[in-house]
Structure formats: structure tokens, C-alpha cells
Protein backbone atom coordinates (compact mmCIF):
# COMPACT_ATOMS: atom_id res chain seq x y z
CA UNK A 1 -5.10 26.60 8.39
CA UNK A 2 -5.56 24.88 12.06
CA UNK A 3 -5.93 28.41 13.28
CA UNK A 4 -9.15 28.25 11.52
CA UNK A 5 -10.46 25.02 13.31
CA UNK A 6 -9.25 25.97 16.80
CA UNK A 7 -11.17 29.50 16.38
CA UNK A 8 -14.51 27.62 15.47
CA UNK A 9 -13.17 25.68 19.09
CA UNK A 10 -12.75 28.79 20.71
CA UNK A 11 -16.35 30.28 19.66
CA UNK A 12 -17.72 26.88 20.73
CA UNK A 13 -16.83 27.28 23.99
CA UNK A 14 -17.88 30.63 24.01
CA UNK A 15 -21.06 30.60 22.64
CA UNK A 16 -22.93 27.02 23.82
CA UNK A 17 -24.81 25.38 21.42
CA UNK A 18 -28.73 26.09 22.26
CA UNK A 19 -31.87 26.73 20.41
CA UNK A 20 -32.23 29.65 22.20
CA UNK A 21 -28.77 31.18 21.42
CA UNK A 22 -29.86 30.77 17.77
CA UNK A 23 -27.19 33.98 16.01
CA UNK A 24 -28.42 35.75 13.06
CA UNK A 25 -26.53 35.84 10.07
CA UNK A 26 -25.84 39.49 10.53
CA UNK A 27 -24.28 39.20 13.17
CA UNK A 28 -21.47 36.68 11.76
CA UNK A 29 -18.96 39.18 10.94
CA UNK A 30 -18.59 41.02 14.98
CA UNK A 31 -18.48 37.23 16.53
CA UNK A 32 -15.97 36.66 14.25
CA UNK A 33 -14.19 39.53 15.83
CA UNK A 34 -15.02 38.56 19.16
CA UNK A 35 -13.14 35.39 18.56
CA UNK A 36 -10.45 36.49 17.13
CA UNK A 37 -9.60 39.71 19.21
CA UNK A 38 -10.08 36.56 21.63
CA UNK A 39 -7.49 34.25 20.37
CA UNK A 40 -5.01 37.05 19.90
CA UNK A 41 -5.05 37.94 23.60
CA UNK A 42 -5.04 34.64 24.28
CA UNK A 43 -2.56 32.49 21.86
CA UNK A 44 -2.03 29.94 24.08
CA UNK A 45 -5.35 28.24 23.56
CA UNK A 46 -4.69 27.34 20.50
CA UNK A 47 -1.74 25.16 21.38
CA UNK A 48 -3.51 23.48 23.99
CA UNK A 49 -6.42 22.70 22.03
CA UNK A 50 -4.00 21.35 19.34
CA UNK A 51 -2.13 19.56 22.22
CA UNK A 52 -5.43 18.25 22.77
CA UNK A 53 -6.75 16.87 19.41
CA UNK A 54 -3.23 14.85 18.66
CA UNK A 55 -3.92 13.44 22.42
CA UNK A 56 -7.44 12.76 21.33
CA UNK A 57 -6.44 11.03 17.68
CA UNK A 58 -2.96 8.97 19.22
CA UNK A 59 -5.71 7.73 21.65
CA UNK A 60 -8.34 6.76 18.64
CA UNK A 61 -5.40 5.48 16.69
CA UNK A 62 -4.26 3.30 19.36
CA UNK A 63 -7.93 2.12 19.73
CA UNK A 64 -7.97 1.41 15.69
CA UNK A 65 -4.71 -0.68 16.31
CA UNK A 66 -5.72 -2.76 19.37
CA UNK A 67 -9.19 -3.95 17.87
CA UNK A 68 -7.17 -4.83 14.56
CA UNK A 69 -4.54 -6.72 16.49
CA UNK A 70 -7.36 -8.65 18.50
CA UNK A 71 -9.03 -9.34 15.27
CA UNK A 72 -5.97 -10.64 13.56
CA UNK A 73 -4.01 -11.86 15.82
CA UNK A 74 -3.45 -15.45 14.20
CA UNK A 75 -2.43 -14.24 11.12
CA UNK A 76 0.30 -11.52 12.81
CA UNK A 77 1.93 -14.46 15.16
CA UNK A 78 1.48 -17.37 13.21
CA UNK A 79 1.28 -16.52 9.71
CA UNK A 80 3.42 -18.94 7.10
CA UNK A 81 4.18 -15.94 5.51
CA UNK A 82 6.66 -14.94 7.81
CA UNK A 83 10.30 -15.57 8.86
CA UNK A 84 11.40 -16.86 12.60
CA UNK A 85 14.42 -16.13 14.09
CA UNK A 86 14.94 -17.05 17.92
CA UNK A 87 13.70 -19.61 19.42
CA UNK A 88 10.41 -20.90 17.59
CA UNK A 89 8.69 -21.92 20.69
CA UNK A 90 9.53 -19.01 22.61
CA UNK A 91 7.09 -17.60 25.40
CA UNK A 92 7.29 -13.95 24.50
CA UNK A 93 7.18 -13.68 20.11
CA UNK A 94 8.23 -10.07 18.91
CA UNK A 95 6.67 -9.10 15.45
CA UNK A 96 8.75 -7.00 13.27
CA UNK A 97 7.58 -5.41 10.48
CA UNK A 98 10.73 -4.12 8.09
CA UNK A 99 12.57 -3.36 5.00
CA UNK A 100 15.69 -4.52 3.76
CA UNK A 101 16.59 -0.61 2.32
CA UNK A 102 16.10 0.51 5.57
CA UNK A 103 18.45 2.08 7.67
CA UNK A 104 16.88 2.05 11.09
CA UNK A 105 16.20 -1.41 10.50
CA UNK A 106 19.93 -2.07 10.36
CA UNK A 107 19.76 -0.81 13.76
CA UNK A 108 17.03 -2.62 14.90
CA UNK A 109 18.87 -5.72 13.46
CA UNK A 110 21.20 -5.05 16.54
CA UNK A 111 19.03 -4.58 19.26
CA UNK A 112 17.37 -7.56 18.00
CA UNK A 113 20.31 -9.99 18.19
CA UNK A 114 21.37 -8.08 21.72
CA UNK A 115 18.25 -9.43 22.96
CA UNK A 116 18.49 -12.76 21.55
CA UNK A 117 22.12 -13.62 23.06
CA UNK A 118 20.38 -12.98 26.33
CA UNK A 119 17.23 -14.61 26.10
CA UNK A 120 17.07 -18.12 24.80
CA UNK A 121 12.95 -17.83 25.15
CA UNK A 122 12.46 -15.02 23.06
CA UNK A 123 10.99 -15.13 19.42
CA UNK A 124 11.34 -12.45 16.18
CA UNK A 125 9.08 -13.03 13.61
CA UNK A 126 9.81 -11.08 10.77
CA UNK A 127 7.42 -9.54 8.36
CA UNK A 128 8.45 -8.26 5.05
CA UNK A 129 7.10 -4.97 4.16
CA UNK A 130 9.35 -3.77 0.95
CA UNK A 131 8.04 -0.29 0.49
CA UNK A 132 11.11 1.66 -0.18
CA UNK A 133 11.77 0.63 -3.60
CA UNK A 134 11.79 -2.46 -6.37
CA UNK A 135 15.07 -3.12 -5.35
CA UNK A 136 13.17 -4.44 -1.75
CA UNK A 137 10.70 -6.16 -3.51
CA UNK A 138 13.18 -8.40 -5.02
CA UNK A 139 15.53 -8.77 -1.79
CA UNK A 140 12.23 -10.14 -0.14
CA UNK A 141 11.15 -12.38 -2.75
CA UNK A 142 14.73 -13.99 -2.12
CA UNK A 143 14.21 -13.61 1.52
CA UNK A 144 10.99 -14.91 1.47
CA UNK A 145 12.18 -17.77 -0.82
CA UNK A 146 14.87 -18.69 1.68
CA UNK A 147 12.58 -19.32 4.79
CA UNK A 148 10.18 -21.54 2.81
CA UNK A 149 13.25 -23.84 1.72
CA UNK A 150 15.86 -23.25 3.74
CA UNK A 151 14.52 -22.04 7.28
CA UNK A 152 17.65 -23.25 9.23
CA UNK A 153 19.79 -20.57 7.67
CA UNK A 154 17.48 -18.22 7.18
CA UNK A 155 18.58 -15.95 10.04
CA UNK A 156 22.26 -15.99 9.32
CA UNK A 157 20.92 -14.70 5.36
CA UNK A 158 18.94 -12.03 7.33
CA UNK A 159 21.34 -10.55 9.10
CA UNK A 160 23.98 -10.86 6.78
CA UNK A 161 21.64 -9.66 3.40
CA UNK A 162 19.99 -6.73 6.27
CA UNK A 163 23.96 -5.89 7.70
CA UNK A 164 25.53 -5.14 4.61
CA UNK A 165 26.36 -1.34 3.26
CA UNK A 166 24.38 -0.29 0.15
CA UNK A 167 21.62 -0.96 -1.40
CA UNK A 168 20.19 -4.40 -1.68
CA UNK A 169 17.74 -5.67 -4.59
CA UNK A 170 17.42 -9.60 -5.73
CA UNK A 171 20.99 -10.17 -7.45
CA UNK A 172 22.80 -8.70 -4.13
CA UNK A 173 20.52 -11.27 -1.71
CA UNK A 174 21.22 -13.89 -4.70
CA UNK A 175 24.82 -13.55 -3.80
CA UNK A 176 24.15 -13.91 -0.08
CA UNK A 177 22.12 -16.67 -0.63
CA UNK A 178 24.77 -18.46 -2.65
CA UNK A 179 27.92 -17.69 -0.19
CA UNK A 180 25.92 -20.12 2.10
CA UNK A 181 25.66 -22.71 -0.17
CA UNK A 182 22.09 -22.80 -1.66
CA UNK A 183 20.75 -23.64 -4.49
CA UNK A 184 20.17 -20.21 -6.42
CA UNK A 185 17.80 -21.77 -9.07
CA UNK A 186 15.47 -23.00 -6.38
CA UNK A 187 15.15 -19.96 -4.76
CA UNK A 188 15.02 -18.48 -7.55
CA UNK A 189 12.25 -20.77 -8.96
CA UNK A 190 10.50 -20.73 -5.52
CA UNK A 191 10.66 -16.42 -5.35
CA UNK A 192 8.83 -15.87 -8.37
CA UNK A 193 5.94 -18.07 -7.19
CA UNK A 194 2.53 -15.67 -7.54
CA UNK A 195 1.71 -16.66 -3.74
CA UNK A 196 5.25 -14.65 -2.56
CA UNK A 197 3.75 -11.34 -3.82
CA UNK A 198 0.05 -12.56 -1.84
CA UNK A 199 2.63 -12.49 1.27
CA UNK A 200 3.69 -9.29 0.71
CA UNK A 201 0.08 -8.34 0.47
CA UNK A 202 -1.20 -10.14 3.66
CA UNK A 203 1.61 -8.38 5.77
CA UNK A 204 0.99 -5.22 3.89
CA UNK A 205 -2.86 -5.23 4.71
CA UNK A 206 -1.76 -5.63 7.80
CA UNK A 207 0.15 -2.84 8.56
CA UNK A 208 -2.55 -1.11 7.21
CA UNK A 209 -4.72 -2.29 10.09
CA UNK A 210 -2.44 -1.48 12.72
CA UNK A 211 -1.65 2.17 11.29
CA UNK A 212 1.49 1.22 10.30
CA UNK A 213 3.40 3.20 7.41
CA UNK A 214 7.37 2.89 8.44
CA UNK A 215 9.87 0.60 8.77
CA UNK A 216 10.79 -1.16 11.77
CA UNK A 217 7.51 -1.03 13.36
CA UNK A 218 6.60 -3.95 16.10
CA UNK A 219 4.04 -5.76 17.94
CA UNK A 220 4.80 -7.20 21.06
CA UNK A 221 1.57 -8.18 23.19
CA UNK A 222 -0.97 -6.08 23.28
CA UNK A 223 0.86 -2.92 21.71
CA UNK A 224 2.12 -1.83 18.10
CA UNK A 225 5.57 -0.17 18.46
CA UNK A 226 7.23 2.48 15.68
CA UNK A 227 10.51 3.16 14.82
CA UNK A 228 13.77 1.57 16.16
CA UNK A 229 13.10 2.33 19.83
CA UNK A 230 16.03 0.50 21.15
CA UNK A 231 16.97 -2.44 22.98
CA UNK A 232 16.30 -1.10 26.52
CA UNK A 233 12.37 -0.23 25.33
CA UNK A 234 11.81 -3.50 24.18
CA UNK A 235 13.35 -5.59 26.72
CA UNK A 236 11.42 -3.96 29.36
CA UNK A 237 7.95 -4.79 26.64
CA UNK A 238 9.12 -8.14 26.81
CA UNK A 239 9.44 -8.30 30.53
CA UNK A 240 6.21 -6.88 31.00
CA UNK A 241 4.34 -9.14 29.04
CA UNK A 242 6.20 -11.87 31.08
CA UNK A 243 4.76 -10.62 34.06
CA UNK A 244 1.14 -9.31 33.54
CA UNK A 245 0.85 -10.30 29.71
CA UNK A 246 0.71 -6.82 28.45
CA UNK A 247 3.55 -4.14 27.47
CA UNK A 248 2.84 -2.07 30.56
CA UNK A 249 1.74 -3.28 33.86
CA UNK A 250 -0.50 -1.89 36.11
């Protein structure tokens, strides 16, 4: 129980670590009393020094995340394994890490394309994380077939593949694929390639790295974004790192 660790807190604080405050054994069983006679009368301290330790591991996980974005940041903006929709020589690129079974992505979809009819100098690049089921796996193959041959339409297939009710697996983005006239057999062909599933991996390992586990999750400068936080969050991202290069400005 965390009662258990914020106790061995408390009696920290209480009883300063010294050579000269050495305890006997014996003596284990009325400190134990001490502290918790302690704790009762004072509940409180336990929230605050669990307030405390998730302040103290969101800060370390946010450290973990910036050193592995400034360690891979090639391969997160410029990877080939990796979608573009936008404008490909944008100033300001948005990484988005997602799932096509994913609800919230659906709504991220639309904050997406908000931000995109009003900013011609914006970028999305889109990483494929299918985690939610084989049935994503095998949308992404497709998707990740039709950006390697067919790149010009492959953020109308997005949207349209990501926008549609139910759930999606390779046939259903086969279908998509086909309504806009291409070539099934290539992309077929071209999805079951043993280099699709190292893409998967790369973005994957990735995610990892940045202490991602959910879909949509984002990087946009020098921060890694979770959950579908809305258009109004990330525009003002964006606009920061317009300004000072960095999410928030000081």
C-alpha cells in the first residue's frame, strides 16, 4: 500500500538519518506507533507527499522524454517511415503518433485539419503506432503502403480510412484505397514488404523513448503532448514555437 511508503516518509522526517541516532531493533515496534498515531492525526501528509512524488516523477518523466527527443530528433521529423500531410516544407512540423482504431484520434483528425485550413505553413507528420488490435496492423500496412507509392493522395486516404464509423483492418483501407483509384495489387504487394513491419518498429521504439503508451500522442518542438488536447492547445504550441522556438515561452 502507498500508506506504507509515505509512513517510512513520515518517520524520515522525523527521525534524521545520523550515526548517532542509530535505533535498536527493540525499539521498532513503539516508532512504528509513533508514526502512525502520527499519520492518523495528521492524514493530510500523506496526500501531499503523494502530491509530491507524481510532481517529482511527471518532472523525471519529462526529463526522460526531452533527452530522447534531443537524441532522436532526425528520425521523429524526418523519418521515411512516416506520412506528411500539410505543407511538406512547413516552418512549424507537428508529430502525431496514432491509431487507426482509435477514437480520440478521430477527433484529433479534426483539430488537425482545423488547423491546416488556417495555416498554409504548418506540417503533420504522421506516425503509425497500431497497438489496439491486428485489425490496425493491417490498416497501417495499407496506410503505410499508400504514402510510399502514392503520397499525393495519401491524406485524402487518411482522413477518409481514419473518418469512417467502425472498425478498420486491411480489407476496409483496401476499399478506401481502391475508391480513389489505386492499384490494390501494388499496395498490396508493397504492404507486405518485411521493411513495413521495421517501420512500425522504429516508430514504436520510439514512443517508447518518449514515454509514450496511447494514442494520439504529439511532439511539437521541444515537448511530447498526450491525448487529443484540442485545437486551441496546439495552436497556441505552434505559435509558441513560432515565436521563441519552444511550446512555452518565457
Amino acid at each position: 500500500m502507498k500508506s506504507a511508503s509515505l509512513a517510512l516518509v513520515a518517520a524520515m522526517m522525523m527521525f534524521p538519518s545520523s550515526s548517532s541516532l542509530a535505533l535498536d531493533p527493540s525499539d521498532r515496534p513503539e516508532i512504528e506507533q509513533i508514526i502512525r498515531e502520527y499519520l492518523l492525526a495528521n492524514p493530510q501528509l500523506m496526500l501531499e507527499v503523494q502530491a509530491a512524488l507524481e510532481e517529482q516523477q511527471r518532472a523525471q518523466a519529462a526529463a526522460r522524454a526531452a533527452e530522447a527527443l534531443s537524441l532522436n530528433a532526425e528520425v521523429i521529423f524526418n523519418s521515411p517511415n512516416q506520412g506528411i500531410i500539410g505543407n511538406a516544407e512547413g516552418d512549424v512540423t507537428v508529430v502525431e503518433f496514432f491509431d487507426y482504431n482509435c477514437g480520440f484520434c478521430q477527433r484529433a483528425m479534426e483539430d488537425m485539419n482545423a488547423l491546416l485550413a488556417g495555416d498554409s505553413n504548418l506540417k503533420f507528420v504522421m506516425k503509425e503506432l497500431p497497438i489496439l488490435s491486428e485489425g490496425s496492423v493491417e490498416a497501417s500496412r495499407i496506410s503505410t503502403a499508400v504514402y510510399r507509392l502514392y503520397p499525393d493522395k495519401y491524406a485524402d486516404f487518411h482522413n477518409t480510412l481514419l473518418g469512417s464509423p467502425g472498425q478498420k483492418d486491411g480489407n476496409r483501407a483496401l476499399r478506401v484505397a481502391q475508391t480513389m483509384d489505386m492499384d490494390i495489387n501494388k499496395l498490396n504487394e508493397e504492404a507486405q514488404k518485411n521493411d513495413v513491419l521495421g517501420a512500425f518498429r522504429e516508430a514504436n521504439d520510439l514512443a517508447n523513448s518518449l514515454g509514450i503508451n496511447g494514442t494520439p500522442s504529439y511532439v511539437i518542438g521541444d515537448e511530447v503532448l498526450f491525448g487529443a488536447l484540442g485545437r486551441d492547445v496546439l495552436a497556441e504550441k505552434i505559435e509558441n514555437v513560432r515565436k521563441c522556438g519552444k511550446t512555452v515561452c518565457s
